[in-house]
Protein backbone atom coordinates (compact mmCIF):
# COMPACT_ATOMS: atom_id res chain seq x y z
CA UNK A 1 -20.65 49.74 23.85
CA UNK A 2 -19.59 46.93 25.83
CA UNK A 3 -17.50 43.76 24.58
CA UNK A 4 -20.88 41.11 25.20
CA UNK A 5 -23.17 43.58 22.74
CA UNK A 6 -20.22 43.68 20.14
CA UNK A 7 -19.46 39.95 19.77
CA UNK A 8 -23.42 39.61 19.57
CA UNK A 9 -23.44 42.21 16.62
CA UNK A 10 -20.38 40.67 14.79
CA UNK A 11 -21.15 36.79 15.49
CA UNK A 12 -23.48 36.08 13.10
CA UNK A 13 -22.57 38.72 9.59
CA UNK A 14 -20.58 38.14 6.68
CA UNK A 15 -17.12 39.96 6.21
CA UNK A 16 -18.25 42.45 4.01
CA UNK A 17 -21.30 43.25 6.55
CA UNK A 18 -18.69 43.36 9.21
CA UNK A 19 -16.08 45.63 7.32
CA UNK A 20 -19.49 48.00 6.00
CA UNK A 21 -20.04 48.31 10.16
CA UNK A 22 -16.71 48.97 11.12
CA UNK A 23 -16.98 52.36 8.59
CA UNK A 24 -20.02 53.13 10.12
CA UNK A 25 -18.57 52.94 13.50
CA UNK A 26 -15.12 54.63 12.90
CA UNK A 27 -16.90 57.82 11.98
CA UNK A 28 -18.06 57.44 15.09
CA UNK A 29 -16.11 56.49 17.62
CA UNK A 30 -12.90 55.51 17.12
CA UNK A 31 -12.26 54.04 20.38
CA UNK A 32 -15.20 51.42 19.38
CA UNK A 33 -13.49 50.89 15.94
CA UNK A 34 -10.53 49.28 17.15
CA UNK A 35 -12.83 47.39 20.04
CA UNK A 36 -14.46 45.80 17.34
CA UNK A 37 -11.85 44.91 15.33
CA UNK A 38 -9.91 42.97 17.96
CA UNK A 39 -13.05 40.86 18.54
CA UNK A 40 -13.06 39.25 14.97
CA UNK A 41 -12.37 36.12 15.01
CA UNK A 42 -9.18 34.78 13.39
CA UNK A 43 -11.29 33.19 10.94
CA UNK A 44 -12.91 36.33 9.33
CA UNK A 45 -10.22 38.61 10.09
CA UNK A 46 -8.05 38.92 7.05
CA UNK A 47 -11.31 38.97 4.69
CA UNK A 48 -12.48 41.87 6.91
CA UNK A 49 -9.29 43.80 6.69
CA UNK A 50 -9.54 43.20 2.91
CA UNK A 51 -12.69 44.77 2.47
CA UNK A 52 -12.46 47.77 4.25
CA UNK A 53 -10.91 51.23 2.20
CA UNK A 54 -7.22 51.96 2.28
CA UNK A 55 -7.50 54.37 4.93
CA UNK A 56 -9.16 52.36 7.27
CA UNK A 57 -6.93 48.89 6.28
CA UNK A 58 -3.61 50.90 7.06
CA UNK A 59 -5.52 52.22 10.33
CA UNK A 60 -6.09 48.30 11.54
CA UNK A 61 -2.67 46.95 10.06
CA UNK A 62 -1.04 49.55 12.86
CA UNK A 63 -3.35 48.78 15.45
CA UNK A 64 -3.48 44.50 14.93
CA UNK A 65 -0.45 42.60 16.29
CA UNK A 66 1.77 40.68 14.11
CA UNK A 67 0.52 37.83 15.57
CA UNK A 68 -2.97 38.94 14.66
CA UNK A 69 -2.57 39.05 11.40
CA UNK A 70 -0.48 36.22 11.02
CA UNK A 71 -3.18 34.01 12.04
CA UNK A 72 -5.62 35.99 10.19
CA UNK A 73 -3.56 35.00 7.04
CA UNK A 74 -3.33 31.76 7.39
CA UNK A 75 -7.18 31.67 7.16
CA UNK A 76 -7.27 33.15 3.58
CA UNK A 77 -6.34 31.61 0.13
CA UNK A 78 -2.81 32.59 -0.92
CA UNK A 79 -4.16 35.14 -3.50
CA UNK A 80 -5.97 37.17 -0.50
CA UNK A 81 -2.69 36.84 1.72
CA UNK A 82 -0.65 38.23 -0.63
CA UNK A 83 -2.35 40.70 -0.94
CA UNK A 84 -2.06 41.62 2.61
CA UNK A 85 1.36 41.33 2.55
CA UNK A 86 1.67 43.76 -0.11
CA UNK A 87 -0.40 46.26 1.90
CA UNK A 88 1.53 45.55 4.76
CA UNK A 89 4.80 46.34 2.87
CA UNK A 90 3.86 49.77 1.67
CA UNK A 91 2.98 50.44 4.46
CA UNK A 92 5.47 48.92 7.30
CA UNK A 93 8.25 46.51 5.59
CA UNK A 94 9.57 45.24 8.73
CA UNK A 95 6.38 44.05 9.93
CA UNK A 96 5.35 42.41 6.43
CA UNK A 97 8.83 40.88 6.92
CA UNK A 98 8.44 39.69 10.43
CA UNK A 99 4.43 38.72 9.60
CA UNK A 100 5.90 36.87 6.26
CA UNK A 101 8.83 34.88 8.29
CA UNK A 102 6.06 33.66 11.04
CA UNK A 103 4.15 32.09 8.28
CA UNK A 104 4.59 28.11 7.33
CA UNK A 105 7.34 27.66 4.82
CA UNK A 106 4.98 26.60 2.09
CA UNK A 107 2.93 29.39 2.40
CA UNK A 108 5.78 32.09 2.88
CA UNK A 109 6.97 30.45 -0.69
CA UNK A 110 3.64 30.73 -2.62
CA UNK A 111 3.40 34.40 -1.11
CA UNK A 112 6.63 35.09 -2.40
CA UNK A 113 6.21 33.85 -5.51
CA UNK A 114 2.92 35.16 -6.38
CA UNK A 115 4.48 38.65 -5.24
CA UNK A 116 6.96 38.17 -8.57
CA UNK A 117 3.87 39.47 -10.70
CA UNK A 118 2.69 42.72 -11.37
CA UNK A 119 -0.61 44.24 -10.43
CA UNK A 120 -1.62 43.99 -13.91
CA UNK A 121 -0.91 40.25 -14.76
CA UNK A 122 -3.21 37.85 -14.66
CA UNK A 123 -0.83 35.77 -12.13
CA UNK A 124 -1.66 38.52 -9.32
CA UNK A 125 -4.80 37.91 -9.09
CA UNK A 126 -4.44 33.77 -9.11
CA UNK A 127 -4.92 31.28 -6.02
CA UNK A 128 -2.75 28.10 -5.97
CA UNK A 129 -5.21 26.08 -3.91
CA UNK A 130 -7.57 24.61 -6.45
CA UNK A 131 -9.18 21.03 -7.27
CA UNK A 132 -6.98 18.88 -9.69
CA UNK A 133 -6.26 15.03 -10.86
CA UNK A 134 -4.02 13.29 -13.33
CA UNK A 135 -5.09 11.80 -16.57
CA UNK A 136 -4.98 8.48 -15.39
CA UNK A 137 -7.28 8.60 -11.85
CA UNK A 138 -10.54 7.71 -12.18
CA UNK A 139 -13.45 9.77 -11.10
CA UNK A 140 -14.00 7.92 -8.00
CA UNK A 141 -10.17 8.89 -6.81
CA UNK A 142 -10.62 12.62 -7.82
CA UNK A 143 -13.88 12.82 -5.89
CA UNK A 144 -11.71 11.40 -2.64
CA UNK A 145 -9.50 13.67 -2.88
CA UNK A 146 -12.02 17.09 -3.30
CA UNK A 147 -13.95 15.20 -0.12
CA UNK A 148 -10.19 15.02 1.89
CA UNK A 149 -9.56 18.67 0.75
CA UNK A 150 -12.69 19.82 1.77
CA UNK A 151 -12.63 18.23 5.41
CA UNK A 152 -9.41 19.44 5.81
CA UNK A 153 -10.51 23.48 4.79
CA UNK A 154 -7.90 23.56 1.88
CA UNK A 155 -10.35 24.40 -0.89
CA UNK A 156 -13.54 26.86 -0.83
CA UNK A 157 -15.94 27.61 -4.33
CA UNK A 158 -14.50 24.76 -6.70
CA UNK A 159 -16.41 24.82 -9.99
CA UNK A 160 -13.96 22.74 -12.11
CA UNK A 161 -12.19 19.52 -11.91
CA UNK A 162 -8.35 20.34 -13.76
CA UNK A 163 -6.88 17.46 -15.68
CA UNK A 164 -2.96 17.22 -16.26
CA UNK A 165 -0.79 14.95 -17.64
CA UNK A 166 1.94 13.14 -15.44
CA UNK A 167 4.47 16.53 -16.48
CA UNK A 168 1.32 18.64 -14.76
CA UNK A 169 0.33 20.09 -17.60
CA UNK A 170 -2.97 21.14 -18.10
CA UNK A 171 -4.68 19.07 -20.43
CA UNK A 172 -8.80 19.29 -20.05
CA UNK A 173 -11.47 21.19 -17.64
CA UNK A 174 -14.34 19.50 -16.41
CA UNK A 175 -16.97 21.12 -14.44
CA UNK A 176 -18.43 19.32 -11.22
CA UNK A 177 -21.53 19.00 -12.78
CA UNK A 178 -20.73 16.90 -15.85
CA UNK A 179 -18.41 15.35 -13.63
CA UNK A 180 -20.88 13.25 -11.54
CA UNK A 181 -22.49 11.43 -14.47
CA UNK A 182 -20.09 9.37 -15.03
CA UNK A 183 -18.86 5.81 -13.87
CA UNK A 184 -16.78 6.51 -10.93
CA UNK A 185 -14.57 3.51 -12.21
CA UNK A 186 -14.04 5.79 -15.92
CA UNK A 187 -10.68 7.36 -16.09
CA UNK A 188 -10.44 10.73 -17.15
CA UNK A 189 -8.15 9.50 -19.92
CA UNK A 190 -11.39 7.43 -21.26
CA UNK A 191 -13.35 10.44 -20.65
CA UNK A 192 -11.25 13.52 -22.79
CA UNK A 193 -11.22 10.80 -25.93
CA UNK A 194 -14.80 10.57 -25.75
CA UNK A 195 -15.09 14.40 -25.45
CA UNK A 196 -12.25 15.99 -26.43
CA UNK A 197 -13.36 19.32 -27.67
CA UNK A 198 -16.59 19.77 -25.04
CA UNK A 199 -13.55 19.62 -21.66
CA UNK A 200 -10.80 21.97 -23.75
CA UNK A 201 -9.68 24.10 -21.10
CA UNK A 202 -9.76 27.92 -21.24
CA UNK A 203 -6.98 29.61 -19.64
CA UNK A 204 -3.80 32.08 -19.76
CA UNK A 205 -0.66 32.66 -19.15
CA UNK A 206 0.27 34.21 -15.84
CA UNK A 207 1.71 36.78 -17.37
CA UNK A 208 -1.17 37.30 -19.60
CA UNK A 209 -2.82 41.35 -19.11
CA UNK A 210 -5.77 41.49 -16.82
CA UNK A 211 -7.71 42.48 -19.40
CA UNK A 212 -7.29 39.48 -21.22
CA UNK A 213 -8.52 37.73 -18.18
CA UNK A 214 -11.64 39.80 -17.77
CA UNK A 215 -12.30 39.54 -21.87
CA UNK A 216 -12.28 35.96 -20.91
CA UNK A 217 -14.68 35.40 -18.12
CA UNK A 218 -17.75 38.09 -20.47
CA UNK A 219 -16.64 36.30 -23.35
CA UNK A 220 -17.07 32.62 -21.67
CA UNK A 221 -19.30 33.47 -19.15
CA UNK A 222 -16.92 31.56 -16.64
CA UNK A 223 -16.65 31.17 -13.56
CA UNK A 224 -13.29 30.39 -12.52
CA UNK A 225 -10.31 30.15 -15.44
CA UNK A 226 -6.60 28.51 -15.32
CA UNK A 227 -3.77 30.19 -15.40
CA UNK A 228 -0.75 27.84 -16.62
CA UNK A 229 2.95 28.42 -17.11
CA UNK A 230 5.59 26.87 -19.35
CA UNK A 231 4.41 24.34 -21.61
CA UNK A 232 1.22 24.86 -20.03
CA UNK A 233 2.18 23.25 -16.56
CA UNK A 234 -0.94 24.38 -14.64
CA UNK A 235 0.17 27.39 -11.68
CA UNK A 236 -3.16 28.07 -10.27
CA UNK A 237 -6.92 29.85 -11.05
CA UNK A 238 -8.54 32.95 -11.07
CA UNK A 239 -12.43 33.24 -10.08
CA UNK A 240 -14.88 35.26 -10.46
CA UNK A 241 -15.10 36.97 -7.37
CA UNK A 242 -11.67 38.42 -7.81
CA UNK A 243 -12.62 39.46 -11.58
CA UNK A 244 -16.11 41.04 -10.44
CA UNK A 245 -13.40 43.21 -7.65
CA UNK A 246 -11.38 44.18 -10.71
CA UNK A 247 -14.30 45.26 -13.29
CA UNK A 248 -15.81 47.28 -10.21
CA UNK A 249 -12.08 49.23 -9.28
CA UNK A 250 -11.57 49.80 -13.40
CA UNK A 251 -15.10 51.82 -13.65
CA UNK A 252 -15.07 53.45 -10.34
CA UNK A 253 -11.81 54.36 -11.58
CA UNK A 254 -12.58 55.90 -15.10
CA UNK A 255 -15.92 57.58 -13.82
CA UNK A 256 -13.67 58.84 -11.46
CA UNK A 257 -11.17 60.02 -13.84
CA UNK A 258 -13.70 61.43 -16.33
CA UNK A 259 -14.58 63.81 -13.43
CA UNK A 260 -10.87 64.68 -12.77
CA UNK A 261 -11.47 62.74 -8.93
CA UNK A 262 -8.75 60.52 -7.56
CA UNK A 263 -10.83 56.96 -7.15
CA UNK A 264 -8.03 56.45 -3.77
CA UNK A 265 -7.87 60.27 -2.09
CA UNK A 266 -11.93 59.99 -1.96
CA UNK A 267 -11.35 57.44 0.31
CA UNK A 268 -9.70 59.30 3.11
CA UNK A 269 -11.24 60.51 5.72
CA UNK A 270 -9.66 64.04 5.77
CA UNK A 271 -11.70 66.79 4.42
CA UNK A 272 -8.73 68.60 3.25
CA UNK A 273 -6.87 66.14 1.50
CA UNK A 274 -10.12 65.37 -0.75
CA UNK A 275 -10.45 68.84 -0.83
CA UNK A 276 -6.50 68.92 -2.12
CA UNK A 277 -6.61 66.41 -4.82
CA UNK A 278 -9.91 67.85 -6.33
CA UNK A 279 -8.67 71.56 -6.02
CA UNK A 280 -5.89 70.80 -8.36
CA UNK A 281 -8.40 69.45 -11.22
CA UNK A 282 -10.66 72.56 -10.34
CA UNK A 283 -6.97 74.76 -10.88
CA UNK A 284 -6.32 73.19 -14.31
CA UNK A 285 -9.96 73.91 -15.42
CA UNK A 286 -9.78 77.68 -14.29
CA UNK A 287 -6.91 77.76 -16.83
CA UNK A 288 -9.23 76.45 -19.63
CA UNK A 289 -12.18 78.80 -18.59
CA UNK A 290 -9.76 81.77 -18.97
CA UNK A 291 -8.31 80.32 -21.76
CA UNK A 292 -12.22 80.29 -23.77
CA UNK A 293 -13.02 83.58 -21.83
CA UNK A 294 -10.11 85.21 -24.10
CA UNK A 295 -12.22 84.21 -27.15
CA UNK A 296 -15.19 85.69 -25.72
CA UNK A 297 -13.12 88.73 -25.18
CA UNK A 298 -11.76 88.73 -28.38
CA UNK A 299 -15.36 89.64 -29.65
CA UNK A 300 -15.95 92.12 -27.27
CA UNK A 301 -17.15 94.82 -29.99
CA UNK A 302 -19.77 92.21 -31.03
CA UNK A 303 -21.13 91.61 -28.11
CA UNK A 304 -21.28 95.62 -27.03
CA UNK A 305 -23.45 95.85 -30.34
CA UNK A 306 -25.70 92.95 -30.46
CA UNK A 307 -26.75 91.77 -26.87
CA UNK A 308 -28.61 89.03 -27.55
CA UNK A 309 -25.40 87.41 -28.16
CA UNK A 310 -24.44 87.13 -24.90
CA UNK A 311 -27.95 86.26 -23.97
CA UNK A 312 -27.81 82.84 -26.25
CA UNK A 313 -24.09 82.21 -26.12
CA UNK A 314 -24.51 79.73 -23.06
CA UNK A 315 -26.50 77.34 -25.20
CA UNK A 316 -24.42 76.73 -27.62
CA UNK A 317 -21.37 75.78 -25.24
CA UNK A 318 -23.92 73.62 -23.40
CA UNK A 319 -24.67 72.06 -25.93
CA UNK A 320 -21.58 71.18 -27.42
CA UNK A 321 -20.18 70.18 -24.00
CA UNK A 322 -22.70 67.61 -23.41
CA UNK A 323 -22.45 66.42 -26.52
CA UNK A 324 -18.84 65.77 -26.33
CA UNK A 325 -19.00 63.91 -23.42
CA UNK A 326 -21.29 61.78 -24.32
CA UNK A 327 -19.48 60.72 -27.60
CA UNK A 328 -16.26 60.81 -24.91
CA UNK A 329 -18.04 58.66 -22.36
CA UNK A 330 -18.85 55.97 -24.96
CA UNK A 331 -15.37 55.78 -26.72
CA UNK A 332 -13.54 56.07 -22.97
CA UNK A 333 -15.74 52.87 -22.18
CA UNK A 334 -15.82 51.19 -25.15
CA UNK A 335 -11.72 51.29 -25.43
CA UNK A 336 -11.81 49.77 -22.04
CA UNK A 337 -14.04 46.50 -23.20
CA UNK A 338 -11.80 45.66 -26.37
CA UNK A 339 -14.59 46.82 -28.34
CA UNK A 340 -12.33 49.60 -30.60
CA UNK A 341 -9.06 48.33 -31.76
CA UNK A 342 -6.66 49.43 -34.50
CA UNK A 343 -8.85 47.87 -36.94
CA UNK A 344 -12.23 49.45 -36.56
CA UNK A 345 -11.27 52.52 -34.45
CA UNK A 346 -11.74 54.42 -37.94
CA UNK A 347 -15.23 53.69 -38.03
CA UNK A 348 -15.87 54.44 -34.47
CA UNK A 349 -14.85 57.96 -35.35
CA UNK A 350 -17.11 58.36 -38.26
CA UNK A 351 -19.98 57.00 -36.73
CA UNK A 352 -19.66 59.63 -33.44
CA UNK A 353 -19.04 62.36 -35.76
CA UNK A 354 -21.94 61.46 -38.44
CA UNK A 355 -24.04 60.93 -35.23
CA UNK A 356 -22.72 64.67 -33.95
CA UNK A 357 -23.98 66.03 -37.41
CA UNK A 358 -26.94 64.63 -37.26
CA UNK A 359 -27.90 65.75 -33.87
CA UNK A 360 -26.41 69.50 -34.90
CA UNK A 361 -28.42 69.96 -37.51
CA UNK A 362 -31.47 68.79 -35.65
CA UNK A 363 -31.00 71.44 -32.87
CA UNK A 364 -29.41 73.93 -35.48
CA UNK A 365 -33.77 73.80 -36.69
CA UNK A 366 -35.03 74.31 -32.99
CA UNK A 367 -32.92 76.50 -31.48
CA UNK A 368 -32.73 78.46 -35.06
CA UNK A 369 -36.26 79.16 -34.88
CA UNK A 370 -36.71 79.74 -31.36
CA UNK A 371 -34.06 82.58 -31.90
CA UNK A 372 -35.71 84.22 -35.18
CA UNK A 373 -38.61 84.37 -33.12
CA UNK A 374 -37.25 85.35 -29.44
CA UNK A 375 -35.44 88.24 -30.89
CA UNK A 376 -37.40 88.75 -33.94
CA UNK A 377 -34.65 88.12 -36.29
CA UNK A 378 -33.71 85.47 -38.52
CA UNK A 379 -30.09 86.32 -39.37
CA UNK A 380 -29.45 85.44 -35.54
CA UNK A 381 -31.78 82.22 -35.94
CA UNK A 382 -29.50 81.57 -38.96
CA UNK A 383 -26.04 82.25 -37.18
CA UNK A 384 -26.70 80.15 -34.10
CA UNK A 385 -27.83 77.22 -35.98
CA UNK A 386 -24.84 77.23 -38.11
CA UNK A 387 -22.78 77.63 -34.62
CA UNK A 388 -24.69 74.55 -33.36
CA UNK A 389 -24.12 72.11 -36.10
CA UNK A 390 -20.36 73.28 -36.19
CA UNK A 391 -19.82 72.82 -32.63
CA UNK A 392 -21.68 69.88 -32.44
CA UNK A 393 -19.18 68.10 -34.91
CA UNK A 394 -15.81 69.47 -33.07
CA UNK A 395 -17.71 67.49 -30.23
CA UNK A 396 -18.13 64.49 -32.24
CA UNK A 397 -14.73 65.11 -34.21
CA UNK A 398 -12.65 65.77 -30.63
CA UNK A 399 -14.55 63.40 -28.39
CA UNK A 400 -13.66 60.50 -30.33
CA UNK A 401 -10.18 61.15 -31.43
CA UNK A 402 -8.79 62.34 -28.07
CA UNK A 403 -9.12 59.23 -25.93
CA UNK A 404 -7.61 57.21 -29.33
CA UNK A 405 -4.81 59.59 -29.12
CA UNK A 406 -4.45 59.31 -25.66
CA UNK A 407 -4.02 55.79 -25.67
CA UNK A 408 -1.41 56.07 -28.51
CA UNK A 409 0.77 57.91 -26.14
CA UNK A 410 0.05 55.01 -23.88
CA UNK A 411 -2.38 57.91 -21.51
CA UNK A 412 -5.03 56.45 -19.83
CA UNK A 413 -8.01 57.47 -22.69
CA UNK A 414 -9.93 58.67 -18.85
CA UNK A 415 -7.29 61.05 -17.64
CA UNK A 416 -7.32 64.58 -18.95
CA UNK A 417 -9.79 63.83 -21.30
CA UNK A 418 -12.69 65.80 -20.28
CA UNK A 419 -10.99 68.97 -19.52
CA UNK A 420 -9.64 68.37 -22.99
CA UNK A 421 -12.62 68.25 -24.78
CA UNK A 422 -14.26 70.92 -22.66
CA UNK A 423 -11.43 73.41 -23.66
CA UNK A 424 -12.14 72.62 -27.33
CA UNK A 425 -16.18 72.40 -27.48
CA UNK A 426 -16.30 75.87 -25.16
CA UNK A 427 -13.43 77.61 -27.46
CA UNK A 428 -14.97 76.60 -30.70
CA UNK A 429 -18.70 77.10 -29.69
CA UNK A 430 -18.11 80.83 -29.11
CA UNK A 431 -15.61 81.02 -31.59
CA UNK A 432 -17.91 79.90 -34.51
CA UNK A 433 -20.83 81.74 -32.87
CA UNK A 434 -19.25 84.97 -32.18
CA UNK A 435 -17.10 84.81 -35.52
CA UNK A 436 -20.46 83.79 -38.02
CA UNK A 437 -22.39 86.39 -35.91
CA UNK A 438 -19.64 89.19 -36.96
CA UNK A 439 -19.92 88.28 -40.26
CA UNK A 440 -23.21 88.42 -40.99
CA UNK A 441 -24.92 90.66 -38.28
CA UNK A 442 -22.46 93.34 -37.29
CA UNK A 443 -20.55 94.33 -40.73
């Protein structure tokens, strides 16, 4: 591929398009990967980089010059370059270091500033550049200065106007849109009395949880949100965009999790370290398998005696396996949203389980007949339908209280969870089917 046909392929796409491209490429040919990526402009660069996997990002930090990306930084808002920085630090200090010290001394201070937060505060994830006025401007001043910002590239997707008071802090929020119907003479003091409570800003602290922040922006619909300091004194904003990235890496994350898959090793490359990180899930569920094959062996003589046993013992661990993680997939979530606190995590649990009993008896009827009749016998129709409804409430009981208990022990409810519950739904099931069919069919 020569250099004319790639510029004509990159010229015209978004970042995203162009980072989706480069993956397709890079499995490729590599050679072409790294031709590519030295054609970007300087403009698209670092939202390029951004958007491609780990892998691949680490892959173009060591192949760009420090130069490179130095110019590609100064293109992005200081949220986005910090970012990069980060990366760049994990991965090669003294670069990030030299690429940090080429920067402007304004913009080497809000990087290293914004760096003071953790990934999980609200301040990470906040631009400085946003669209502000004092109290006392009038419209007509505030409207200069978003026309001056925006000729001069400083601000990108402003939805709200930020009011402060002459000690900056934050004081109203006023979208564009109710902005422009009013007298450009008004000041915004003369405004906020007219409408006090309909421009009460929303925000947080900056070192407010991320899940605040995200509460926030479902709860409000919003689309951008202020992040404030010390007596309020405005710091910067958070928008959407970056919110939509975090609610997309938190489920890819637990579905992920649920699995027992590492959301970052699936993005390498490498056959065998995928392979790696999934064999050692696959290791700690051989343990559990032998651990609920020891039960079935336990009722060895029963199942010598009464064959059908072994012929109908599948269903009920089925069953109570998918049952579980369904009641696990909805508490997992649900503890994620805010919906099940302290307060009515109680109920939670006796709704999953009453649900669970329910549903067991239900199948404890069909699968109860269809036994009696399969094997002409209803003892055995009666055994597995007890075995159903009891296994169907330790999937219930289990799959509610284990992510709760989880998160007690400050255990991410997704981790560990599934194999878990699969341990206890597979032990019980043939425990209370085997057991009951001892009882009642073999003595």
């Amino acid at each position: 591929m020569n250099q004319n046909n790639t510029e004509q392929i990159i010229e015209n796409l978004h970042p995203s398009e162009i980072a989706s491209y480069l993956r397709k490429v890079n499995k490729e040919d590599e050679d072409t990967f790294f031709q590519i990526l030295h054609n970007i402009d300087d403009d698209d660069l670092g939202e390029v980089l951004l958007e491609l996997p780990e892998g691949l990002r680490d892959k173009a930090y060591n192949s760009l010059s420090p130069e490179q990306i130095s110019h590609a930084i100064e293109e992005l808002e200081t949220d986005d370059a910090t970012d990069i920085i980060q990366d760049l630090e994990e991965l090669d200090e003294q670069k990030a270091d030299d690429i940090l010290n080429s920067l402007d001394q304004e913009d080497r201070d809000d990087i290293n500033w914004l760096k003071k937060y953790d990934e999980d505060e609200a301040g990470a994830y906040m631009q400085i550049e946003l669209f502000k006025a004092n109290i006392h401007q009038t419209v007509q001043e505030a409207v200069d200065s978003l026309k001056k910002l925006k000729l001069e590239g400083e601000l990108e997707n402003i939805h709200q106007l930020f009011i402060v008071d002459d000690d900056e802090s934050l004081v109203a929020s006023i979208p564009l849109e109710d902005l422009i119907i009013y007298d450009f003479s008004t000041s915004f003091e003369e405004i906020i009395k007219q409408n006090s409570e309909l421009f009460k800003p929303i925000y947080v602290q900056g070192d407010s949880s991320i899940e605040e922040v995200v509460k926030l922006f479902g709860d409000y619909d919003l689309s951008v949100l202020a992040v404030v300091g010390y007596k309020k004194r405005l710091l910067g904003r958070i928008t959407s965009d970056d919110i939509i990235d975090v609610v997309e890496h938190n489920a890819t994350e637990q579905i992920y999790q649920l699995a027992g898959v590492n959301d970052e090793s699936e993005q390498e490359e490498s056959f065998i370290e995928v392979g790696k990180t999934r064999a050692s899930w696959l290791l700690i569920n051989l343990g559990t398998a032998i651990l609920a094959s020891f039960v079935i062996g336990f009722f060895d003589d029963v199942l010598k005696q009464y064959i059908a046993l072994a012929v109908l013992m599948p269903i009920v661990a089925s069953m109570g396996g998918n049952a579980g993680t369904q009641t696990l997939t909805v508490m997992v979530r649900q503890l994620a949203l805010g919906d099940i606190d302290d307060q009515n995590s109680r109920h939670a649990i006796k709704k999953e389980i009453f649900i669970s009993i329910l549903n067991g008896i239900l199948f404890a009827i069909i699968l109860g007949v269809i036994a009696s009749f399969w094997f002409s016998n209803i003892t055995l129709g009666i055994v597995i339908g007890f075995a159903m409804i009891i296994t169907l409430f330790c999937a219930g009981l289990f799959g509610s209280v284990i992510p709760l208990i989880l998160r007690k022990l400050d255990i991410d409810p997704a981790i560990g969870s599934t194999v878990i519950l699969t341990t206890v739904t597979d032990v019980m099931g043939f425990f209370s089917f085997l057991g009951l069919a001892k009882i009642f069919l073999i003595s």
